[in-house]
PDB file of N, CA and C in Angstrom:
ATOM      1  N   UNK A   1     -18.404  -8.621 -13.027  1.00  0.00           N
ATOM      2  CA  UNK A   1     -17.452  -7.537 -12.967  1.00  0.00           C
ATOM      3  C   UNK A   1     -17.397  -6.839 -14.319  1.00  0.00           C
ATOM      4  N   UNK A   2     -17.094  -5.740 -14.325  1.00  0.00           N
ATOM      5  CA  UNK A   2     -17.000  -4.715 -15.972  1.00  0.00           C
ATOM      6  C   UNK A   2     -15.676  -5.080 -16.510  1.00  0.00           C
ATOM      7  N   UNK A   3     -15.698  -4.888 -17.412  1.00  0.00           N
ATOM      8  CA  UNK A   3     -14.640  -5.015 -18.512  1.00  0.00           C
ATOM      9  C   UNK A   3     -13.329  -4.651 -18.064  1.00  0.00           C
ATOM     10  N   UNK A   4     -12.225  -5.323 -17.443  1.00  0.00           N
ATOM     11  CA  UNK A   4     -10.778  -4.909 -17.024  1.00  0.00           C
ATOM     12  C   UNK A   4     -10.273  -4.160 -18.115  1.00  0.00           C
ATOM     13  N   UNK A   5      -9.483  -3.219 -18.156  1.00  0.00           N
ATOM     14  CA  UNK A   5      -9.168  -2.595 -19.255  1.00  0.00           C
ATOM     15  C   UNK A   5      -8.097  -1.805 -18.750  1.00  0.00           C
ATOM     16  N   UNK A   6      -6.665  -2.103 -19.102  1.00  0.00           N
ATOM     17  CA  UNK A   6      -5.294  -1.627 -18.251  1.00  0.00           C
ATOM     18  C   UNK A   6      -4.969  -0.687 -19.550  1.00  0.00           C
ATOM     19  N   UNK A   7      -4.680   0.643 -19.274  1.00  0.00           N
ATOM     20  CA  UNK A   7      -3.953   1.180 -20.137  1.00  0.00           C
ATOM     21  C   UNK A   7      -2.632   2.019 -20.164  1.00  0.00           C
ATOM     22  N   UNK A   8      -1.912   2.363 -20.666  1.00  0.00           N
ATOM     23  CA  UNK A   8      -0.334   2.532 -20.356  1.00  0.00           C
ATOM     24  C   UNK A   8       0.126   3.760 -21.133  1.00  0.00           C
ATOM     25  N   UNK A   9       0.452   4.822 -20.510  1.00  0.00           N
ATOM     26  CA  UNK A   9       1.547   5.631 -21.723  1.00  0.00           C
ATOM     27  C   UNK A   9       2.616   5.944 -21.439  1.00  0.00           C
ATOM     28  N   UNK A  10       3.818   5.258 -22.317  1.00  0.00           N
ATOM     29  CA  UNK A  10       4.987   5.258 -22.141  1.00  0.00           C
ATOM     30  C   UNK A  10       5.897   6.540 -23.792  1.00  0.00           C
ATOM     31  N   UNK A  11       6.614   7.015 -23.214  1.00  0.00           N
ATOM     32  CA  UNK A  11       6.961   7.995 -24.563  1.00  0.00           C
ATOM     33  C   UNK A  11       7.791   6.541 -25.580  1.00  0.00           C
ATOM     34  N   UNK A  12       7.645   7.276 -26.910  1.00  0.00           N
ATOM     35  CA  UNK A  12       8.348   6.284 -27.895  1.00  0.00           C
ATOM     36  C   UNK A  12       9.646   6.373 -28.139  1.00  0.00           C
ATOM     37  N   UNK A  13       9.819   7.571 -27.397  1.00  0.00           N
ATOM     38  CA  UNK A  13      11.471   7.498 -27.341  1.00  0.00           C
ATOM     39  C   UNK A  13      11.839   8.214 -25.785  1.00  0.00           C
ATOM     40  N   UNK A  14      13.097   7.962 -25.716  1.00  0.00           N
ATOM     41  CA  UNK A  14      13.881   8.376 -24.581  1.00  0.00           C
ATOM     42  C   UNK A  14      15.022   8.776 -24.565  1.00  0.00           C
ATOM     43  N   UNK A  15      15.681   9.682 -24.122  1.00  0.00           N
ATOM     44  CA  UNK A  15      17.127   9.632 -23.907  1.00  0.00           C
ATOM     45  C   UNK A  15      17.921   8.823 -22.877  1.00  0.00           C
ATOM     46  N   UNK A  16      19.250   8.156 -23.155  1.00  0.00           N
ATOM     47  CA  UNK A  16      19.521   7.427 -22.615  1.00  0.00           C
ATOM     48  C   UNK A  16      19.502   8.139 -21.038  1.00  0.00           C
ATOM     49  N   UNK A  17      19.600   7.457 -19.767  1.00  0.00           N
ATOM     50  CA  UNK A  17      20.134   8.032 -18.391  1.00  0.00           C
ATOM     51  C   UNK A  17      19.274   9.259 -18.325  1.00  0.00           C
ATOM     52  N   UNK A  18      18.215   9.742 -19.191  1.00  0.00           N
ATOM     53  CA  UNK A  18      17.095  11.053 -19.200  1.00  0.00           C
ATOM     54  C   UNK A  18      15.719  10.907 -18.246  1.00  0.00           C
ATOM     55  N   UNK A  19      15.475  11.258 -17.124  1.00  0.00           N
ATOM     56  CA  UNK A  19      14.219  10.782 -16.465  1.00  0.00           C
ATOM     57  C   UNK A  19      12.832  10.966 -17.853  1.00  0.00           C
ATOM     58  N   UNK A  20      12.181  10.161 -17.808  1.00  0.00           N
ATOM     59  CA  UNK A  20      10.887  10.354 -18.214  1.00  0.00           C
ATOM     60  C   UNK A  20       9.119  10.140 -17.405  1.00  0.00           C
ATOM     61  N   UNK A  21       8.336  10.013 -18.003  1.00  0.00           N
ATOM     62  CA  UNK A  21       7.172   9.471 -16.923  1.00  0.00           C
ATOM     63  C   UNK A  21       6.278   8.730 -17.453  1.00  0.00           C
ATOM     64  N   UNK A  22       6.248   7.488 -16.640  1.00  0.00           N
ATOM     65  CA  UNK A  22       5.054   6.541 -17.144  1.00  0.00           C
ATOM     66  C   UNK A  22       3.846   6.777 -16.372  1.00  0.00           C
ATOM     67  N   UNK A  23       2.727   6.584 -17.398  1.00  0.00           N
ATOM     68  CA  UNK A  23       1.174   7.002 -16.768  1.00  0.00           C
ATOM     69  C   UNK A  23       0.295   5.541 -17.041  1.00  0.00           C
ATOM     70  N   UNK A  24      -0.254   4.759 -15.409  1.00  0.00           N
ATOM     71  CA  UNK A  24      -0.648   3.699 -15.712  1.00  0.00           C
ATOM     72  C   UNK A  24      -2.088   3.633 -15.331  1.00  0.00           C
ATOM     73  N   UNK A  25      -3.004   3.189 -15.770  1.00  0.00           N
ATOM     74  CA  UNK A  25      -4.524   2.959 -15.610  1.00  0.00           C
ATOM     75  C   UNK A  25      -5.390   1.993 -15.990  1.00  0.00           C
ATOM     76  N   UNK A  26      -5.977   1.374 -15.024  1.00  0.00           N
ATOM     77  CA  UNK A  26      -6.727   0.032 -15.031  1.00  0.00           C
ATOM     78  C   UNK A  26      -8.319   0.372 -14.745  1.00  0.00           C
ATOM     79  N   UNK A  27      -9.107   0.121 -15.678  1.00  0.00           N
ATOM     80  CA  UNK A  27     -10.578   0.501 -15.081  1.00  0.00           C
ATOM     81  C   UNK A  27     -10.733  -1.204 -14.409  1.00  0.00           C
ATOM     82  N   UNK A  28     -11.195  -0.719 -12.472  1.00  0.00           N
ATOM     83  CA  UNK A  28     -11.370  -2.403 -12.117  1.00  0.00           C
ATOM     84  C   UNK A  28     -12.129  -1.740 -11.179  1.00  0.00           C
ATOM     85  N   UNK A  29     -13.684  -2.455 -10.573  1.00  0.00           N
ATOM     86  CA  UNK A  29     -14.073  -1.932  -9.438  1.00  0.00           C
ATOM     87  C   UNK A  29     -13.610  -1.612  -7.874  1.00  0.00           C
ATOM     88  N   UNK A  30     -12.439  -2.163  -7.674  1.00  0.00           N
ATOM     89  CA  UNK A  30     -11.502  -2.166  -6.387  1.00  0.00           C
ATOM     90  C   UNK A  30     -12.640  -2.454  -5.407  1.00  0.00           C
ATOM     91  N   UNK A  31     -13.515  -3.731  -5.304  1.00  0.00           N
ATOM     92  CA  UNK A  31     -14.422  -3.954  -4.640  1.00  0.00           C
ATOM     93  C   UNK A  31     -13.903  -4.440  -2.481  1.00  0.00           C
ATOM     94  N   UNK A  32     -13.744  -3.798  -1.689  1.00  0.00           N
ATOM     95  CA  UNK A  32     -13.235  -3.867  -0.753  1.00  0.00           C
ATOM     96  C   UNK A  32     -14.057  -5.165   0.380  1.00  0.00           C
ATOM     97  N   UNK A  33     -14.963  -5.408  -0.066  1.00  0.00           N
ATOM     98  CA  UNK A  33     -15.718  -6.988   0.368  1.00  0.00           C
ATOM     99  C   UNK A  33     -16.641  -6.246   2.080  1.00  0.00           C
ATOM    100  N   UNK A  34     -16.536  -5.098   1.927  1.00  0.00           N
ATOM    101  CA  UNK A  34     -17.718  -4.220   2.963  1.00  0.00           C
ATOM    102  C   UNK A  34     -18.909  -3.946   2.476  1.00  0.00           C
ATOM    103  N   UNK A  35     -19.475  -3.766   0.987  1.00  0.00           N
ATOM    104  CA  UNK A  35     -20.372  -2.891   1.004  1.00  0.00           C
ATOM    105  C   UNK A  35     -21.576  -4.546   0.507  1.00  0.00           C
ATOM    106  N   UNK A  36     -22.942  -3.981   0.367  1.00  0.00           N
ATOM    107  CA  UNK A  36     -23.935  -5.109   0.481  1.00  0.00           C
ATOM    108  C   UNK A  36     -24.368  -4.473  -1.048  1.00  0.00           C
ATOM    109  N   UNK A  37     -25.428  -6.079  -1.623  1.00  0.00           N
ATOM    110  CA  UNK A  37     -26.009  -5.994  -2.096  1.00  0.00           C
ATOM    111  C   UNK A  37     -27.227  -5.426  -2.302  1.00  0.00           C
ATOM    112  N   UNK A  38     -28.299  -5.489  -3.045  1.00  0.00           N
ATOM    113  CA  UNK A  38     -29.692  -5.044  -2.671  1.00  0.00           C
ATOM    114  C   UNK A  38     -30.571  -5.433  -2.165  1.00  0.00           C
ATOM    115  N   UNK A  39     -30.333  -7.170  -0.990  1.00  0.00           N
ATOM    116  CA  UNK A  39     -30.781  -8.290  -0.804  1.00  0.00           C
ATOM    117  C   UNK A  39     -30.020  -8.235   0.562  1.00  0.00           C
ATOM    118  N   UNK A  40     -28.937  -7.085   1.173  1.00  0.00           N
ATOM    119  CA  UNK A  40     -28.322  -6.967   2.032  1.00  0.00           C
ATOM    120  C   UNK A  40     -27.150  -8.313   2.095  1.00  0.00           C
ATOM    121  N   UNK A  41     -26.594  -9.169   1.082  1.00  0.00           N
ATOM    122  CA  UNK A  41     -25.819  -9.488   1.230  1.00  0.00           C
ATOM    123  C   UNK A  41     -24.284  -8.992   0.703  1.00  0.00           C
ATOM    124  N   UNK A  42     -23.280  -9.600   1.318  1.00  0.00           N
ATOM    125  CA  UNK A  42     -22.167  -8.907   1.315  1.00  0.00           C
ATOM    126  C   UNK A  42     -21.438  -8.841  -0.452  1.00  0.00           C
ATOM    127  N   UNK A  43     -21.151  -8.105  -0.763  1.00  0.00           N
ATOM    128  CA  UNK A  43     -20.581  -8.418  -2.244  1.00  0.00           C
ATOM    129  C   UNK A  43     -19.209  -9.068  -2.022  1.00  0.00           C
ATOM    130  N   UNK A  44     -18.315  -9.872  -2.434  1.00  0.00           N
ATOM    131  CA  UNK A  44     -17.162 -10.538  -2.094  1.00  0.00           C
ATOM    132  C   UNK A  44     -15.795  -9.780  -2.522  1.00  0.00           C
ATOM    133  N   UNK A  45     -15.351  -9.494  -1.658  1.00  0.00           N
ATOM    134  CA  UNK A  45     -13.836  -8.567  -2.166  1.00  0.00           C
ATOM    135  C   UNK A  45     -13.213  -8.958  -3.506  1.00  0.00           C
ATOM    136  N   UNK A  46     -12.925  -7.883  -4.454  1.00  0.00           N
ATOM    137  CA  UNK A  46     -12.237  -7.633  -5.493  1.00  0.00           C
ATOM    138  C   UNK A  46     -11.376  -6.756  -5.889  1.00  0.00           C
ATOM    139  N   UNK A  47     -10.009  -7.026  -5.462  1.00  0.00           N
ATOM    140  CA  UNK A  47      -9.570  -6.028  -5.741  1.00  0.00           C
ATOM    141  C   UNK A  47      -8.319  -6.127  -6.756  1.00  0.00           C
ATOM    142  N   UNK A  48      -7.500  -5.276  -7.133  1.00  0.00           N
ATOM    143  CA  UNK A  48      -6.066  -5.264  -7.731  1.00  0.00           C
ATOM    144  C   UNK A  48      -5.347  -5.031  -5.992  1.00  0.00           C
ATOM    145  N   UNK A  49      -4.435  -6.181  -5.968  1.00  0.00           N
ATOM    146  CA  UNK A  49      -3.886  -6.497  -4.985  1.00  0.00           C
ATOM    147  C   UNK A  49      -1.946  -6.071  -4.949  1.00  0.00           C
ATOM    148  N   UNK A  50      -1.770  -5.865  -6.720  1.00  0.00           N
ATOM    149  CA  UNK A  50      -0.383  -5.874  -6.660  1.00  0.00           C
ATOM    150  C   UNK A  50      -0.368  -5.057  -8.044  1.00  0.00           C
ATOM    151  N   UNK A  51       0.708  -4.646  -8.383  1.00  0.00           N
ATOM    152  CA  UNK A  51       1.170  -4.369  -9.413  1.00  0.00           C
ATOM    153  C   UNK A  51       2.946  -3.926  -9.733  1.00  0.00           C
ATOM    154  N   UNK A  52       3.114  -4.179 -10.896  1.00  0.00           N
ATOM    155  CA  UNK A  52       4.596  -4.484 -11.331  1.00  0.00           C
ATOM    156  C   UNK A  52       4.834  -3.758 -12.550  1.00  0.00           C
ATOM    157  N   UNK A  53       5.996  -4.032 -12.572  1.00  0.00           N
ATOM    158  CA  UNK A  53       6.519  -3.027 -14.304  1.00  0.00           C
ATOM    159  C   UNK A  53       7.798  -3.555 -13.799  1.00  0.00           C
ATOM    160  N   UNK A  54       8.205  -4.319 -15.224  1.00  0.00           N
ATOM    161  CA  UNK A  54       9.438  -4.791 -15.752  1.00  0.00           C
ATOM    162  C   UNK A  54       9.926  -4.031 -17.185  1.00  0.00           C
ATOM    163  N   UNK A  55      11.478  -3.492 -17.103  1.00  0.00           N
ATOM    164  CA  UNK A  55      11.602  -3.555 -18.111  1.00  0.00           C
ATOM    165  C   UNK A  55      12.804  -4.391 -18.525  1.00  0.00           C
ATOM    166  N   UNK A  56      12.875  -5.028 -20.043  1.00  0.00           N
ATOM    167  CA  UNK A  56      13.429  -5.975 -20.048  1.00  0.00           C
ATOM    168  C   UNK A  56      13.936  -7.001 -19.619  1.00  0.00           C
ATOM    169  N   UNK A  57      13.154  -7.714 -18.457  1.00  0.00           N
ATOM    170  CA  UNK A  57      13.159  -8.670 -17.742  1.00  0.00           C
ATOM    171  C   UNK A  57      13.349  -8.268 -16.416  1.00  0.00           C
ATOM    172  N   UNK A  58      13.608  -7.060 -15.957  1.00  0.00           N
ATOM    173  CA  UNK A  58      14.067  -6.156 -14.641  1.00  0.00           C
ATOM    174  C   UNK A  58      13.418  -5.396 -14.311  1.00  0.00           C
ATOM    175  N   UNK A  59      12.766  -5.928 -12.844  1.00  0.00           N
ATOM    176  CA  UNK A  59      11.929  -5.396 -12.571  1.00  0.00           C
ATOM    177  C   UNK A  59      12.280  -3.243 -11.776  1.00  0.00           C
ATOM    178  N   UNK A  60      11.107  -2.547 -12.125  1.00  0.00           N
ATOM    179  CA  UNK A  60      11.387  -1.266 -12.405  1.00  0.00           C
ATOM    180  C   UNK A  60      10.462  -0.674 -11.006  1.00  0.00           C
ATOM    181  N   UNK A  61       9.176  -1.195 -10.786  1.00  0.00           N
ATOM    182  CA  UNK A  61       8.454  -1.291  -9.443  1.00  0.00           C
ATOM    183  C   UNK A  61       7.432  -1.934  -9.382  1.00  0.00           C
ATOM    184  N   UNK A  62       6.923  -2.106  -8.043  1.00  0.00           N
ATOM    185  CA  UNK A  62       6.398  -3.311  -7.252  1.00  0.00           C
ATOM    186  C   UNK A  62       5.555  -3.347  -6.205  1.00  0.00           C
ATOM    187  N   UNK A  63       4.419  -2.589  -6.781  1.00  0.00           N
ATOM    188  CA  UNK A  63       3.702  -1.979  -5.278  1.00  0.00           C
ATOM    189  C   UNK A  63       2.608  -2.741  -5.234  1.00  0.00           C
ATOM    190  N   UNK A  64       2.104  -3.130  -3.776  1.00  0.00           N
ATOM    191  CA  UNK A  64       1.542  -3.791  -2.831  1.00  0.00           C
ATOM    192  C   UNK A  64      -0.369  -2.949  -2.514  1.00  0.00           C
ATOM    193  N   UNK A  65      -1.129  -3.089  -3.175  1.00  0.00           N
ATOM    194  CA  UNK A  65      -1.897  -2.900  -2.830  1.00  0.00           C
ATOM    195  C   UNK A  65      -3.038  -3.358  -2.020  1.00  0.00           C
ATOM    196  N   UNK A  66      -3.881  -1.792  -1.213  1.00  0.00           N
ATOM    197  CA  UNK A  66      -4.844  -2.250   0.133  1.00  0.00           C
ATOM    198  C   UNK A  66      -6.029  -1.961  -0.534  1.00  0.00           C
ATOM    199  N   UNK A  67      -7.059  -2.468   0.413  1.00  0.00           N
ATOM    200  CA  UNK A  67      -8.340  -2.290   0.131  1.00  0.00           C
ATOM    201  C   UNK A  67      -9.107  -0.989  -0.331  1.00  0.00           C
ATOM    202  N   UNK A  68      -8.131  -0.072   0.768  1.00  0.00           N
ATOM    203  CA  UNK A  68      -8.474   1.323   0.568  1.00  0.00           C
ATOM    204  C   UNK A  68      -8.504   2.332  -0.887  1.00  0.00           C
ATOM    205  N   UNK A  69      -7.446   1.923  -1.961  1.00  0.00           N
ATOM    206  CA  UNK A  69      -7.500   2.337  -2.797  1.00  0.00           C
ATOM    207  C   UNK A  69      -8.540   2.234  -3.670  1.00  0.00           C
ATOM    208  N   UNK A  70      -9.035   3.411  -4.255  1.00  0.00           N
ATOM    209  CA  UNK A  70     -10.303   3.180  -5.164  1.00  0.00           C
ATOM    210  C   UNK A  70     -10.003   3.039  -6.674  1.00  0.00           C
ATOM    211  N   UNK A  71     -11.972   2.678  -6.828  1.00  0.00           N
ATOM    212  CA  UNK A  71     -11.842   2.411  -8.005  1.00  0.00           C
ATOM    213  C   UNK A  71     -10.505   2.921  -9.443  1.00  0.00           C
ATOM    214  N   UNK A  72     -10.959   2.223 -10.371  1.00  0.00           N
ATOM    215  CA  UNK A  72      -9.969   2.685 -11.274  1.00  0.00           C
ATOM    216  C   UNK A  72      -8.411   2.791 -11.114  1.00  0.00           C
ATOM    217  N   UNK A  73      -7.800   2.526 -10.482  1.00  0.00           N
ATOM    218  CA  UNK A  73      -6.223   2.573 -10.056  1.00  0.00           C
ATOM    219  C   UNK A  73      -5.073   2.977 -11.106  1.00  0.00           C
ATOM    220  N   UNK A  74      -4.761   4.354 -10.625  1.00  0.00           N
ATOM    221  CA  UNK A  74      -3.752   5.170 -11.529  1.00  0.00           C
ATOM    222  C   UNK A  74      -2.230   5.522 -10.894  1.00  0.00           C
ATOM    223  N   UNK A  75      -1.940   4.770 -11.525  1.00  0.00           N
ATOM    224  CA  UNK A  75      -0.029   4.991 -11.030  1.00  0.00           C
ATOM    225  C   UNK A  75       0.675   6.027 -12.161  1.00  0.00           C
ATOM    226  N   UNK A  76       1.470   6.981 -11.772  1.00  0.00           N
ATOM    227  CA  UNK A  76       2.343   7.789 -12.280  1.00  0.00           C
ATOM    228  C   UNK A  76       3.732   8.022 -11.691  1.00  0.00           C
ATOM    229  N   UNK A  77       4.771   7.381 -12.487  1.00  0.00           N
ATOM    230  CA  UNK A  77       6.210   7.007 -12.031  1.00  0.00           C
ATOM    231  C   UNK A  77       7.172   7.386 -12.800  1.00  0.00           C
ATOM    232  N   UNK A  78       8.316   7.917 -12.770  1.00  0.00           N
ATOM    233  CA  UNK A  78       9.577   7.977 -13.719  1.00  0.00           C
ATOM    234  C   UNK A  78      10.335   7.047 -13.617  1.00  0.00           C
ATOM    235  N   UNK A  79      11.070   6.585 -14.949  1.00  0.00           N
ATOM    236  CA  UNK A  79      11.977   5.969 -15.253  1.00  0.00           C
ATOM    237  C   UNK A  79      13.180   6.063 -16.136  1.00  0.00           C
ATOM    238  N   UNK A  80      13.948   5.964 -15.887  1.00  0.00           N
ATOM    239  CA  UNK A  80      15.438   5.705 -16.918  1.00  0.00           C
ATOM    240  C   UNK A  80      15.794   4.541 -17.269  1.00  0.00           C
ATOM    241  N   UNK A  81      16.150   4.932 -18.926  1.00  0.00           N
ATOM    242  CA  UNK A  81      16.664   3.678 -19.517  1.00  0.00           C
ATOM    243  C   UNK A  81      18.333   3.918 -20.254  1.00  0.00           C
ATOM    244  N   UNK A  82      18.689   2.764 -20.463  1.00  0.00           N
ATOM    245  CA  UNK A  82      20.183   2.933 -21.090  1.00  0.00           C
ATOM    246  C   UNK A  82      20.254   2.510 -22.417  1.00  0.00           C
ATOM    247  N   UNK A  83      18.852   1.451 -22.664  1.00  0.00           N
ATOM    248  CA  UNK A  83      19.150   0.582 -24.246  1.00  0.00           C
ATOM    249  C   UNK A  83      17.338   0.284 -24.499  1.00  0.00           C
ATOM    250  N   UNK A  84      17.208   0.577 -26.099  1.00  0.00           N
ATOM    251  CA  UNK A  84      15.887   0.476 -26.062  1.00  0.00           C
ATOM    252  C   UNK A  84      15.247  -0.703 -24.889  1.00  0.00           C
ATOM    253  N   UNK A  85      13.700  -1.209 -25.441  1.00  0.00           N
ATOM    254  CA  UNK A  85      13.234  -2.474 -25.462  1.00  0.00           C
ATOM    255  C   UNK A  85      11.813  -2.330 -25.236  1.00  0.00           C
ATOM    256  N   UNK A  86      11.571  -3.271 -23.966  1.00  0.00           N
ATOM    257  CA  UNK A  86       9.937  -3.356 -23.644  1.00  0.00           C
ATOM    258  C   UNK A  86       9.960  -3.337 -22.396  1.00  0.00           C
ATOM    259  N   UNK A  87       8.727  -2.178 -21.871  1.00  0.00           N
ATOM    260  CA  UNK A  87       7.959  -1.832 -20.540  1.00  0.00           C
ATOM    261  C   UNK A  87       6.790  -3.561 -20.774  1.00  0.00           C
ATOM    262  N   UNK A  88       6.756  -4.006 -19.534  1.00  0.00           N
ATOM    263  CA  UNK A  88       5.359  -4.907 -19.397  1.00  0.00           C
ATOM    264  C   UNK A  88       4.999  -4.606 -17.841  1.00  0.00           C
ATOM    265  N   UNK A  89       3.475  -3.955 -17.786  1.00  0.00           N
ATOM    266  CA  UNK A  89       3.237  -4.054 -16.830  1.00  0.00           C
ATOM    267  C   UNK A  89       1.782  -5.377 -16.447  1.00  0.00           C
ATOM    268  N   UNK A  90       1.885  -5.380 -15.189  1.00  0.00           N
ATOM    269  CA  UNK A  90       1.109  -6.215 -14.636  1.00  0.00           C
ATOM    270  C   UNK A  90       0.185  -5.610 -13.277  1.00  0.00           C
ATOM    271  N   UNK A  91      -1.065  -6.290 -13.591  1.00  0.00           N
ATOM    272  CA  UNK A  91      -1.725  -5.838 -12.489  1.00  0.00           C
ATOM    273  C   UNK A  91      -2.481  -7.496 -12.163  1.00  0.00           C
ATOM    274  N   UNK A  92      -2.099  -7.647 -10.848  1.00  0.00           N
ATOM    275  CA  UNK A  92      -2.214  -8.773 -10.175  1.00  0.00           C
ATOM    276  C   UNK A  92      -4.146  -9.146  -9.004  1.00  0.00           C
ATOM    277  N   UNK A  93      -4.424  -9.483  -9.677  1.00  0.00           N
ATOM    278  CA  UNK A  93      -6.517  -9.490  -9.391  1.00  0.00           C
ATOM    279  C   UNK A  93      -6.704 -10.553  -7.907  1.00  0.00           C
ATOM    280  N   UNK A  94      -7.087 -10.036  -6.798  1.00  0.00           N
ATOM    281  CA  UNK A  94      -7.644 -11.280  -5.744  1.00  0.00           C
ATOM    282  C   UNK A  94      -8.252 -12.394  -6.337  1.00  0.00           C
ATOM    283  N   UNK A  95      -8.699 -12.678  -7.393  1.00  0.00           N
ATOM    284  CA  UNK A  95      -9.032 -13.981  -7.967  1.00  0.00           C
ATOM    285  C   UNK A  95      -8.288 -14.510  -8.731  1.00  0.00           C
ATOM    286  N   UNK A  96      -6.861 -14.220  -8.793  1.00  0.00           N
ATOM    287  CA  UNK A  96      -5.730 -15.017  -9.463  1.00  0.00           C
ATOM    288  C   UNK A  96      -5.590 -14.207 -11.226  1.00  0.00           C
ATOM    289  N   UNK A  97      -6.654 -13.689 -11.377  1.00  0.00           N
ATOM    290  CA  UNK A  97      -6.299 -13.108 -12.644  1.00  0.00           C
ATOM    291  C   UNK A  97      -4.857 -12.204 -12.485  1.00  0.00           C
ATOM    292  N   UNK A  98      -4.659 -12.136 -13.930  1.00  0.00           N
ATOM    293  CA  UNK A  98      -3.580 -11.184 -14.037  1.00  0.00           C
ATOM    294  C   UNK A  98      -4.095 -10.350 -15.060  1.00  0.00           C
ATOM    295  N   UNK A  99      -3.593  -9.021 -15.523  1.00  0.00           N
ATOM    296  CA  UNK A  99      -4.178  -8.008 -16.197  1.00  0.00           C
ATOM    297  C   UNK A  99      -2.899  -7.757 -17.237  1.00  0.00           C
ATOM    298  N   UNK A 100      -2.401  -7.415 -17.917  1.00  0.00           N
ATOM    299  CA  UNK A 100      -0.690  -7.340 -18.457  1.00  0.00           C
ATOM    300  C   UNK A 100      -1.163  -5.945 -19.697  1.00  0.00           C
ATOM    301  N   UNK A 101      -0.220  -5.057 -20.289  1.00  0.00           N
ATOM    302  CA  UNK A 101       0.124  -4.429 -20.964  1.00  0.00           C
ATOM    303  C   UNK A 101       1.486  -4.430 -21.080  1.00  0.00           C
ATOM    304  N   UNK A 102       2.138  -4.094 -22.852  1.00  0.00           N
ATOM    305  CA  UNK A 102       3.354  -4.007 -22.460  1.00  0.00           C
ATOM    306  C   UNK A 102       3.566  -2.643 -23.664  1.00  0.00           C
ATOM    307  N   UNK A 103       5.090  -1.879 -23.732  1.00  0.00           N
ATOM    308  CA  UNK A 103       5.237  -0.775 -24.139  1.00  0.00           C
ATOM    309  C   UNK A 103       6.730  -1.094 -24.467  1.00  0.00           C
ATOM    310  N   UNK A 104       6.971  -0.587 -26.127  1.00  0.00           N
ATOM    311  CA  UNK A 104       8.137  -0.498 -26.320  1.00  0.00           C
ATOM    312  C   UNK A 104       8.323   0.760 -26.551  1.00  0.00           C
ATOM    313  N   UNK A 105       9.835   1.129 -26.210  1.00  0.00           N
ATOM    314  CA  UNK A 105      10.459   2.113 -26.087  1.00  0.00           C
ATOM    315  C   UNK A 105      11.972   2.670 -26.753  1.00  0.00           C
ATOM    316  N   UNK A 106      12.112   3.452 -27.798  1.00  0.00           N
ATOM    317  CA  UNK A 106      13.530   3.361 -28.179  1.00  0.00           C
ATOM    318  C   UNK A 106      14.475   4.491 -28.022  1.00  0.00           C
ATOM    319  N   UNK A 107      15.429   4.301 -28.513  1.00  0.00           N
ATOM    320  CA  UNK A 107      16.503   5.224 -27.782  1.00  0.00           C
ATOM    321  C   UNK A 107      16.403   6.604 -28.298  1.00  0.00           C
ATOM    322  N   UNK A 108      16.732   7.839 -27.912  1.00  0.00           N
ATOM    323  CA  UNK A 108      16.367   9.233 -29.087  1.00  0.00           C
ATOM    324  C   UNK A 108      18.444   9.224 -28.810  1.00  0.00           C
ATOM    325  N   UNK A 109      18.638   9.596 -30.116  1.00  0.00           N
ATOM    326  CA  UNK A 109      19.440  10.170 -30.331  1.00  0.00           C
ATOM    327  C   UNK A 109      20.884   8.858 -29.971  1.00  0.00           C
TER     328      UNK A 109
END
C-alpha cells in the first residue's frame, strides 16, 4: 500500500460560538476488494472504513464509510468552539490500522 498520509486544516484561531471550516485529507487507495490483479487475481479490500474528530475529548463527527467512496478521502465540515484546545482526527483502516492527526486551536479575541 502507498504511504498513508492524513492531512488537516484547522484555522489557529476562532471566535468563540463563530462557525468556521475544517478541511480533512487522507491519501489511501480506498481499495473496494473488486478489481484484479495482473495474474487476474482479486486484490483484497482496503479501505478507510470510519472516521472521527474529537474536540477535547468530545466527539464533533462520526462518519461511517462504504466501499464506494474513492480514492484519497476529503471531508469538509464546520465547527464551533467556546474554549481553546485540540481537534484530533482519526481515520479508522479495514486492517485495524488507525491513521490520527491532531490540531490546536485558540480563542481570537
Amino acid at each position: 500500500m502507498q504511504n498513508v498520509i492524513p492531512r488537516v486544516k484547522v484555522p489557529a484561531k476562532a471566535k468563540a460560538g463563530e462557525a468556521f471550516t475544517i478541511k480533512t485529507l487522507i491519501s489511501h487507495p480506498m481499495i473496494t476488494g473488486l478489481t484484479k490483479d495482473k495474474e487476474g487475481k482479486p486484490i483484497p479490500r482496503e479501505i478507510i472504513n470510519r472516521f472521527t474528530c474529537d474536540f477535547n475529548g468530545k466527539n464533533v463527527i462520526d462518519v461511517t464509510l462504504d466501499p464506494a467512496v474513492s480514492a484519497n478521502p476529503y471531508f469538509e465540515f464546520d465547527a464551533k468552539i467556546d474554549a481553546a484546545g485540540e481537534f484530533v482526527f482519526t481515520w479508522y483502516d479495514d486492517d485495524g490500522s488507525k491513521y490520527t492527526a491532531s490540531k490546536k486551536i485558540a480563542l481570537d479575541g
